[in-house]
N, C-alpha and C. Protein backbone atom coordinates (compact mmCIF):
# COMPACT_ATOMS: atom_id res chain seq x y z
N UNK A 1 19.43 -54.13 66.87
CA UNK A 1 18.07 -54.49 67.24
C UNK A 1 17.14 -53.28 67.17
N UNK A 2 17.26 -52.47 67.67
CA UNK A 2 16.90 -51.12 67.95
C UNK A 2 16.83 -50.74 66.28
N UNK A 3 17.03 -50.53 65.79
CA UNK A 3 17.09 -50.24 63.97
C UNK A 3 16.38 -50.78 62.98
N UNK A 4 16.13 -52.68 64.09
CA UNK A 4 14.94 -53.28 62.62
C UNK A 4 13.93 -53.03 63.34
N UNK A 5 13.87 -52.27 64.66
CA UNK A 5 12.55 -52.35 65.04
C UNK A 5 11.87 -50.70 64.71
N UNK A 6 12.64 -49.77 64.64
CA UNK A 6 12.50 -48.87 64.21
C UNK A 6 12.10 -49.14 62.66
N UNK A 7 12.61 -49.74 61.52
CA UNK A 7 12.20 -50.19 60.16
C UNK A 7 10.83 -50.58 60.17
N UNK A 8 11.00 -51.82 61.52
CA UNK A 8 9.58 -52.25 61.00
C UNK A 8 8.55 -51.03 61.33
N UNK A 9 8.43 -50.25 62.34
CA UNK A 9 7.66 -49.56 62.68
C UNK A 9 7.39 -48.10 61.51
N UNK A 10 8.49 -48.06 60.94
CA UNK A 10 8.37 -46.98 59.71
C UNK A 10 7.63 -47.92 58.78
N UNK A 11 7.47 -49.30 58.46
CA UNK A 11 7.01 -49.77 57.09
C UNK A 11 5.60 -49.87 57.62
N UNK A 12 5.00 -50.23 58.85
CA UNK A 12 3.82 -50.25 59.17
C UNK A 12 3.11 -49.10 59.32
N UNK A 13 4.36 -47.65 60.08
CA UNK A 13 3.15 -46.61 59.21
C UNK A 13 3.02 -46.11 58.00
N UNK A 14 3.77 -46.20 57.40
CA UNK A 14 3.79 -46.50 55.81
C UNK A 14 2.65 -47.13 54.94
N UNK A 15 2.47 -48.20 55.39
CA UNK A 15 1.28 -48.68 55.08
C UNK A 15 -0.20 -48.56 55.96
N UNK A 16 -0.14 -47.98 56.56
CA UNK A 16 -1.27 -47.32 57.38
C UNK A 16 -1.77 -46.23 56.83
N UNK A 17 -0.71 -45.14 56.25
CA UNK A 17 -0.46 -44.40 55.79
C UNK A 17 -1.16 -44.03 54.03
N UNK A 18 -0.96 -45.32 53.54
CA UNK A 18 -1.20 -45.68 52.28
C UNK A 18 -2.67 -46.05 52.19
N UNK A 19 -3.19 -46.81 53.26
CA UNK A 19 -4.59 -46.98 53.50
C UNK A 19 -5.28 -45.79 53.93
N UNK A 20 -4.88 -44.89 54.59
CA UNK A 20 -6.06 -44.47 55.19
C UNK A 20 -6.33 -43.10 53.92
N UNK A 21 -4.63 -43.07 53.24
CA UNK A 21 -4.95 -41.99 51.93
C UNK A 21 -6.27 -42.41 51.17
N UNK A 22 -6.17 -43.79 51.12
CA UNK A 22 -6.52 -44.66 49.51
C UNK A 22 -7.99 -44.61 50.48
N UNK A 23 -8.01 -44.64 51.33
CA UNK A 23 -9.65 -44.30 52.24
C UNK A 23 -10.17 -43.10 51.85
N UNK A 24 -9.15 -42.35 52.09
CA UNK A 24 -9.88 -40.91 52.26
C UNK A 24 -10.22 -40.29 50.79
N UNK A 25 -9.45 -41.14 49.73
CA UNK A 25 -9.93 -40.75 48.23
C UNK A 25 -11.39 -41.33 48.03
N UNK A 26 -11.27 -42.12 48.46
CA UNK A 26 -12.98 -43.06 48.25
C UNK A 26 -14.12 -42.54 48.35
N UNK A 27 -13.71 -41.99 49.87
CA UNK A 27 -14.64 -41.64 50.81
C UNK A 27 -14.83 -39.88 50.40
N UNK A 28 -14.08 -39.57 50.07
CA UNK A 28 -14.28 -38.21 49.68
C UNK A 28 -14.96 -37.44 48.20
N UNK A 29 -14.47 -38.82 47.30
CA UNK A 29 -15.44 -39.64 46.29
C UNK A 29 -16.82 -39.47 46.29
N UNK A 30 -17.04 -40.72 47.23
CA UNK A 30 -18.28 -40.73 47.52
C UNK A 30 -18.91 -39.41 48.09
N UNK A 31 -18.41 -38.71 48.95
CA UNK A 31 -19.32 -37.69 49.56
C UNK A 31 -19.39 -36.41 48.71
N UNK A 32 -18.54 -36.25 47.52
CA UNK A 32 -18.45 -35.53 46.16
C UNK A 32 -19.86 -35.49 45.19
N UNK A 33 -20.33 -36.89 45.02
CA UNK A 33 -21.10 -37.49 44.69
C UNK A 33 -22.56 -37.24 44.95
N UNK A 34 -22.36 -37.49 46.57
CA UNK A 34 -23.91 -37.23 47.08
C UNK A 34 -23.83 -35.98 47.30
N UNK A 35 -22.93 -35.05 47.15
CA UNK A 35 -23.26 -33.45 47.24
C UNK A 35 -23.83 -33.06 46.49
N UNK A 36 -24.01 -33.91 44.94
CA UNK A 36 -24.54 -33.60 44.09
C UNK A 36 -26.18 -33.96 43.64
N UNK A 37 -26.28 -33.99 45.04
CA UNK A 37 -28.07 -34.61 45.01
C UNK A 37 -28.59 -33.13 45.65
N UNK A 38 -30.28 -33.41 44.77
CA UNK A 38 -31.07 -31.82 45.12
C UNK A 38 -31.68 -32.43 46.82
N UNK A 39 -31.40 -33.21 47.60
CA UNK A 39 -31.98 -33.28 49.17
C UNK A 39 -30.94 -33.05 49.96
N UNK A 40 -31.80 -32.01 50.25
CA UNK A 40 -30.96 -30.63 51.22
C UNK A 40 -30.12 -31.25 52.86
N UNK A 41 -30.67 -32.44 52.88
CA UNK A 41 -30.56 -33.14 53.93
C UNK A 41 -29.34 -34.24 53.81
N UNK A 42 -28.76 -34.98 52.29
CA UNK A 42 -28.06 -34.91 52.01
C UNK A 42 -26.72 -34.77 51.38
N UNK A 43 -26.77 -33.19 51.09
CA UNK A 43 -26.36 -32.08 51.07
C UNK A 43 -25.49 -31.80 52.10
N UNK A 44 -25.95 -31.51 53.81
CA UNK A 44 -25.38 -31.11 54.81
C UNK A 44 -24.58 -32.88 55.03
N UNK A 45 -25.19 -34.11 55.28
CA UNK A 45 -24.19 -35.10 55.33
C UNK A 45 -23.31 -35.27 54.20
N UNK A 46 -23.32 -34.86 53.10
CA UNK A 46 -21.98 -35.13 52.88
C UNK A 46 -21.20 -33.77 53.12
N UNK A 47 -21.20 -32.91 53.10
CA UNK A 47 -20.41 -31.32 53.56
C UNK A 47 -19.93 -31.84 54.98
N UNK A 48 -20.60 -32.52 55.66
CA UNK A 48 -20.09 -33.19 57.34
C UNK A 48 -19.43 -34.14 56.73
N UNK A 49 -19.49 -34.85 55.71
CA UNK A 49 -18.64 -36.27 55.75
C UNK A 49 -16.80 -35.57 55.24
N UNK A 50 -17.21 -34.33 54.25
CA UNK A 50 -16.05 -34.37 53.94
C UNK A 50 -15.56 -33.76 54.54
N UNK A 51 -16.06 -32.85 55.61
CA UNK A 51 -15.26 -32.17 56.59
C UNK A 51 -14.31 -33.01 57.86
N UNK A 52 -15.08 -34.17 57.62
CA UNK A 52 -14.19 -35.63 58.39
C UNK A 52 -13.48 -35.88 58.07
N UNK A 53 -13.42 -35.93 56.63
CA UNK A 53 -12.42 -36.98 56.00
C UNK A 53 -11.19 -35.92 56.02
N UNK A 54 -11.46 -34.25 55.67
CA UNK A 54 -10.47 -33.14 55.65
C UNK A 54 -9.82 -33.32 57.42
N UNK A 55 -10.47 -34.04 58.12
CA UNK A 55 -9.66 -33.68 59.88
C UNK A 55 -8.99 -35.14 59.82
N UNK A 56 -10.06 -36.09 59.43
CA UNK A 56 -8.97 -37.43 59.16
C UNK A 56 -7.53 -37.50 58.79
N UNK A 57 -7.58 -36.68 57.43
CA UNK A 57 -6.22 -36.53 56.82
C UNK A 57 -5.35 -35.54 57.60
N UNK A 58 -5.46 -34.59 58.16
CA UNK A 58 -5.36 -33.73 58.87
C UNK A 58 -4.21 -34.60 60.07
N UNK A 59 -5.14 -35.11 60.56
CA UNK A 59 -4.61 -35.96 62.08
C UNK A 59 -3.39 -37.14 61.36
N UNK A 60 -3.54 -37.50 60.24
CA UNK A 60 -2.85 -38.77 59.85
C UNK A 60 -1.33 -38.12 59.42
N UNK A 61 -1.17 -36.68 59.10
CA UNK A 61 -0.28 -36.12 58.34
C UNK A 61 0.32 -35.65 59.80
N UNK A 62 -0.11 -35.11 60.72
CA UNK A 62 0.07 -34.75 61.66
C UNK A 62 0.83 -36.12 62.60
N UNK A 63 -0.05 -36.73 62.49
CA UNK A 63 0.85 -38.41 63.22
C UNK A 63 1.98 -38.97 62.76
N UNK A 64 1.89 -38.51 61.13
CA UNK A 64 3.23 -39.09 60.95
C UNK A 64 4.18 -38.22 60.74
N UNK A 65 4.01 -36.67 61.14
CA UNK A 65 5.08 -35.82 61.51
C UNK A 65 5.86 -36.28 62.72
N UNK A 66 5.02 -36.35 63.68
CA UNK A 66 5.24 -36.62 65.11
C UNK A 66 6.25 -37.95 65.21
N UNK A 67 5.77 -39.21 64.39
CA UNK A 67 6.62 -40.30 64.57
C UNK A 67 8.07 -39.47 63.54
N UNK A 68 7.97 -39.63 62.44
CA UNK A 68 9.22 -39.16 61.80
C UNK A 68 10.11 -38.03 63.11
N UNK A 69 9.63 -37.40 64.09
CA UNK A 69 10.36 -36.37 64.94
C UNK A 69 10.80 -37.45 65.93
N UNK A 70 9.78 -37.93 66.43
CA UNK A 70 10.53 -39.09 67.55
C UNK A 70 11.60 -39.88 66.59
N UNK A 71 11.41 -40.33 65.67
CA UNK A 71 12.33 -41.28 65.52
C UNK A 71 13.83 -40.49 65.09
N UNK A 72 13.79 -39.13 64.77
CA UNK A 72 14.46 -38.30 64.57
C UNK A 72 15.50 -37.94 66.06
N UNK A 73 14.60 -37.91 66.64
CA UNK A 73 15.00 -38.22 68.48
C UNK A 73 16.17 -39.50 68.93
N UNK A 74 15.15 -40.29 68.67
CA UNK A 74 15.69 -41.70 68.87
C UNK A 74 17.34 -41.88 67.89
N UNK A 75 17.50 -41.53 66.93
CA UNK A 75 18.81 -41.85 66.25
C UNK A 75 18.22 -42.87 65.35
């Protein structure tokens, strides 16, 4: 019991995982984009957007260190 519930919980961050990448390409995309506009104003929002999306990924790589260690824990 303990094993498919551990599975399921690896395939759901897995795919959490997969989304929030396939987010953060978009979104980092986009704020690539509008960096490339002459208003200076935004300029600084997207340099803030991608500095989000750089702590987003940040925290998501970081979360799924943490589960892979617990479950490393767990057996």
């Amino acid at each position: 019991m303990q094993g498919k519930v551990i599975a399921l919980l690896s395939a759901i961050l897995g795919f959490i995982i997969a989304i929030a990448g396939g987010y953060a390409a978009v979104k980092f995309g986009l704020m690539g984009i509008a960096h490339m506009t002459k208003d200076q104003q935004k300029i600084r929002e997207a340099r803030d957007g991608m500095t989000n999306v750089a702590i987003g990924l940040i925290v998501v790589i970081f979360a799924s260190a943490a589960v892979a260690w617990l479950q490393g824990l767990a057996g």
